[in-house]
Protein backbone atom coordinates (compact mmCIF):
# COMPACT_ATOMS: atom_id res chain seq x y z
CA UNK A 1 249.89 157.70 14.54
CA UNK A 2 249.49 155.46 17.30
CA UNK A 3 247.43 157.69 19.95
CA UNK A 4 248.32 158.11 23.88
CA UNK A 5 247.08 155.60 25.50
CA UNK A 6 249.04 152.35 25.42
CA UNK A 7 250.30 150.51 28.86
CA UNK A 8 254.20 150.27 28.93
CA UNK A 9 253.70 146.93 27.91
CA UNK A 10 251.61 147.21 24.95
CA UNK A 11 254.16 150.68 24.03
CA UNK A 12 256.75 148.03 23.93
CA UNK A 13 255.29 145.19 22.13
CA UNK A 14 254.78 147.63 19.35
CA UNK A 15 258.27 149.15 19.47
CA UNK A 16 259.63 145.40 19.10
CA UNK A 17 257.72 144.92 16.18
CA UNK A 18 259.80 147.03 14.33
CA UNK A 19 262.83 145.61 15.44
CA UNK A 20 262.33 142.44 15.24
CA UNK A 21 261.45 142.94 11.56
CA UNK A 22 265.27 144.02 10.68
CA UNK A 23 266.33 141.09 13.09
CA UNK A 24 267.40 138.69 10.50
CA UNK A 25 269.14 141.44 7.99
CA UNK A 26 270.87 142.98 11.07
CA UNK A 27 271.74 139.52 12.45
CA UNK A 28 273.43 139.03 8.63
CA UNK A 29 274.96 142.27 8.91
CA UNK A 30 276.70 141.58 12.20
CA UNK A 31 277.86 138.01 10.76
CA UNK A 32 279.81 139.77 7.97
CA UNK A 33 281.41 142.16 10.47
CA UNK A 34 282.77 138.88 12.72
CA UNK A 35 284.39 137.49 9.70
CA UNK A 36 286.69 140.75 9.16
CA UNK A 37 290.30 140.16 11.64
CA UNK A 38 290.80 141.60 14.52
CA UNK A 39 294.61 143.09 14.80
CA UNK A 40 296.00 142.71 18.58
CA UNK A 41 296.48 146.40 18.48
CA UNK A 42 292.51 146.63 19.33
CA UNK A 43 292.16 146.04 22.53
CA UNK A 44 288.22 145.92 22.82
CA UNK A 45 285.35 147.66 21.72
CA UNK A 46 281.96 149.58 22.36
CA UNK A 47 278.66 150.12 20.69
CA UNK A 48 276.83 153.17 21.26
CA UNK A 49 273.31 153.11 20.38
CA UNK A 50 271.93 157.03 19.79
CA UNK A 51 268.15 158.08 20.01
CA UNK A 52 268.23 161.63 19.32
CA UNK A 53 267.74 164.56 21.89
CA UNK A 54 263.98 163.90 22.67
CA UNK A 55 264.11 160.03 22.20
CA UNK A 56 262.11 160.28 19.07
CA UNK A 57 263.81 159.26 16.32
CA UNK A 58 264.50 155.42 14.81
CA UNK A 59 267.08 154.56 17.22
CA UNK A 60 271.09 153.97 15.22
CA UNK A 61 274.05 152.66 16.56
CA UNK A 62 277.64 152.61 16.08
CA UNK A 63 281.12 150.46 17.25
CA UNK A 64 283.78 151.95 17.95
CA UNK A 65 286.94 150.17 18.47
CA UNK A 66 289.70 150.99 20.96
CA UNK A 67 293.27 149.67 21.71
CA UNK A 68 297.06 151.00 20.82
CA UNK A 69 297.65 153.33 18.28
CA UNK A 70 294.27 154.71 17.04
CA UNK A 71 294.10 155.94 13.63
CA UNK A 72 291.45 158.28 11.53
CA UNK A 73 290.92 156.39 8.09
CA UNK A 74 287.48 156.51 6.24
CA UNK A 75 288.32 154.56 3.43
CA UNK A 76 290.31 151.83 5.25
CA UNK A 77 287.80 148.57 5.36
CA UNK A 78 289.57 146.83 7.69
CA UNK A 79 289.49 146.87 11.76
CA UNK A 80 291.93 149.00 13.54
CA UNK A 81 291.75 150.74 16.66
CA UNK A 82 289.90 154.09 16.20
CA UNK A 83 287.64 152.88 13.48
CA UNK A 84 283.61 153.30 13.86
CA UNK A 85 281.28 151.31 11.93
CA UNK A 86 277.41 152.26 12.09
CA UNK A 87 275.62 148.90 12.58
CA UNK A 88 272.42 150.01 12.80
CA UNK A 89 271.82 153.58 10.33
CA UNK A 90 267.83 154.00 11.82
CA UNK A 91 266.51 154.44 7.99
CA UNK A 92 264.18 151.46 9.00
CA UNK A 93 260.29 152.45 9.79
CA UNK A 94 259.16 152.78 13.51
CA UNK A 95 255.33 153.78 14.63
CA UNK A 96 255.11 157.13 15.18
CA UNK A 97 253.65 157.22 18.79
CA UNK A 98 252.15 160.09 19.59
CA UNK A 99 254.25 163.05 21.51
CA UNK A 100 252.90 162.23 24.72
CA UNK A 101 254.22 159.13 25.06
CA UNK A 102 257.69 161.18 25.20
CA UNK A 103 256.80 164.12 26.93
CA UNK A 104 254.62 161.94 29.77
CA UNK A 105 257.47 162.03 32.60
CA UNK A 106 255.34 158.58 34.57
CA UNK A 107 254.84 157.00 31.05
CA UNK A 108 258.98 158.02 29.63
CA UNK A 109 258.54 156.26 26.22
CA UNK A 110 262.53 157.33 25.91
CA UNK A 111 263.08 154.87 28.88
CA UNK A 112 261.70 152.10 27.53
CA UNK A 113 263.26 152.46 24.18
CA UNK A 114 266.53 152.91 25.17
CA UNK A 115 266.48 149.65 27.14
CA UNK A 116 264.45 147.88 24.53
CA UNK A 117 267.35 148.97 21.86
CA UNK A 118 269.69 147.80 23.70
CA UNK A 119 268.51 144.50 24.83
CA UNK A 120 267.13 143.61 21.20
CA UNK A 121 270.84 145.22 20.10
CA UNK A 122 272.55 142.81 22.49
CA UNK A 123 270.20 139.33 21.14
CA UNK A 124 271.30 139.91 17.88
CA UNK A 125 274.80 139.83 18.46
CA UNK A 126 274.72 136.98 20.37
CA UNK A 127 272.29 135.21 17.67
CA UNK A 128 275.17 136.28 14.88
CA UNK A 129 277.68 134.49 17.26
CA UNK A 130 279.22 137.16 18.78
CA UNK A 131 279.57 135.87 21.99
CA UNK A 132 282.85 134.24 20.84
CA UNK A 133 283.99 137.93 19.19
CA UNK A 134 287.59 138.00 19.97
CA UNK A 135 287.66 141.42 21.83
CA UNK A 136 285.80 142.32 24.88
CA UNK A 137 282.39 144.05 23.72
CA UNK A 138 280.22 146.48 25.26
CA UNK A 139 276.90 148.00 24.19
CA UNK A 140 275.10 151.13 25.64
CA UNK A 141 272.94 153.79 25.44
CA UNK A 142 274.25 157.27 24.03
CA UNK A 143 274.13 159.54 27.00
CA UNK A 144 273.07 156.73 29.21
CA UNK A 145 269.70 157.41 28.61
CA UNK A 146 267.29 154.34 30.09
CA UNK A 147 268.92 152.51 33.32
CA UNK A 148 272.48 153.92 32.22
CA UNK A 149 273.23 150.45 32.60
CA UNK A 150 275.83 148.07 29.63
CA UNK A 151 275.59 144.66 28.59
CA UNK A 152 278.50 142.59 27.94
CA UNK A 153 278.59 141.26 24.33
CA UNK A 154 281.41 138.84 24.19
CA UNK A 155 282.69 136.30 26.89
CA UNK A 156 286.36 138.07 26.44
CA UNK A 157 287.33 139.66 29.92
């Protein structure tokens, strides 16, 4: 366990660590997914990252894709508005930092996670290439935990 006591700094150095150790599988990961077509019935699309209730688990994150005529199919590998794909499933190992971290309202460990997430989220993509994704991207945090704030994935308007 990684005891109270870090700077937000040093918190987040750490934190990245873990990331940045799934950076090149994730990076291959979201190279496959740009290689599946894009139907002009899906119109654009967002990624959610999710941390849990108390900020404490391995962060995850999912796209979901939007445009004309959604449809529900699970088994249907292809892209079509109303699909989700989890990009990120959180099985991967993160320190365990000690409670405080979380609970500590001037520290907020939650805060700086959620904007770490989503900035490491949004580096990959564009390392994969997916600044030239077809569709208009988006990526957030679940519940707009950190600044509440998106990035813009792709350079489609």
């Amino acid at each position: 366990m990684v005891p109270f006591g870090l700077s937000s700094e040093q918190f987040k150095a750490k934190f990245l660590v873990s990331l940045e150790k799934i950076s090149p599988c994730f990076i291959r990961e979201l190279k496959n997914l740009f290689t599946v077509s894009i139907p002009e019935s899906v119109l654009g699309a967002e990624i959610q990252i999710f941390l849990g209730d108390d900020c404490m688990e391995t962060p995850s994150a999912w796209i979901y894709y939007e445009g004309k005529q959604k449809k529900i199919n699970s088994t249907d590998a292809s892209i079509f508005s109303g699909k989700s794909v989890e990009l990120l499933s959180g099985d991967y190992a993160i320190p365990h930092f000690d409670e405080k971290y979380y609970i500590n309202e001037e520290f907020n460990a939650g805060y700086l996670i959620a904007n770490l997430t989503k900035q490491w989220l949004a580096e990959s993509w564009w390392k994969a290439g997916g600044w030239d994704y077809p569709i208009p991207v988006l990526v957030m945090v679940h519940d707009d935990y950190g600044d509440g704030s998106s990035i813009k994935l792709s350079a489609v308007c």
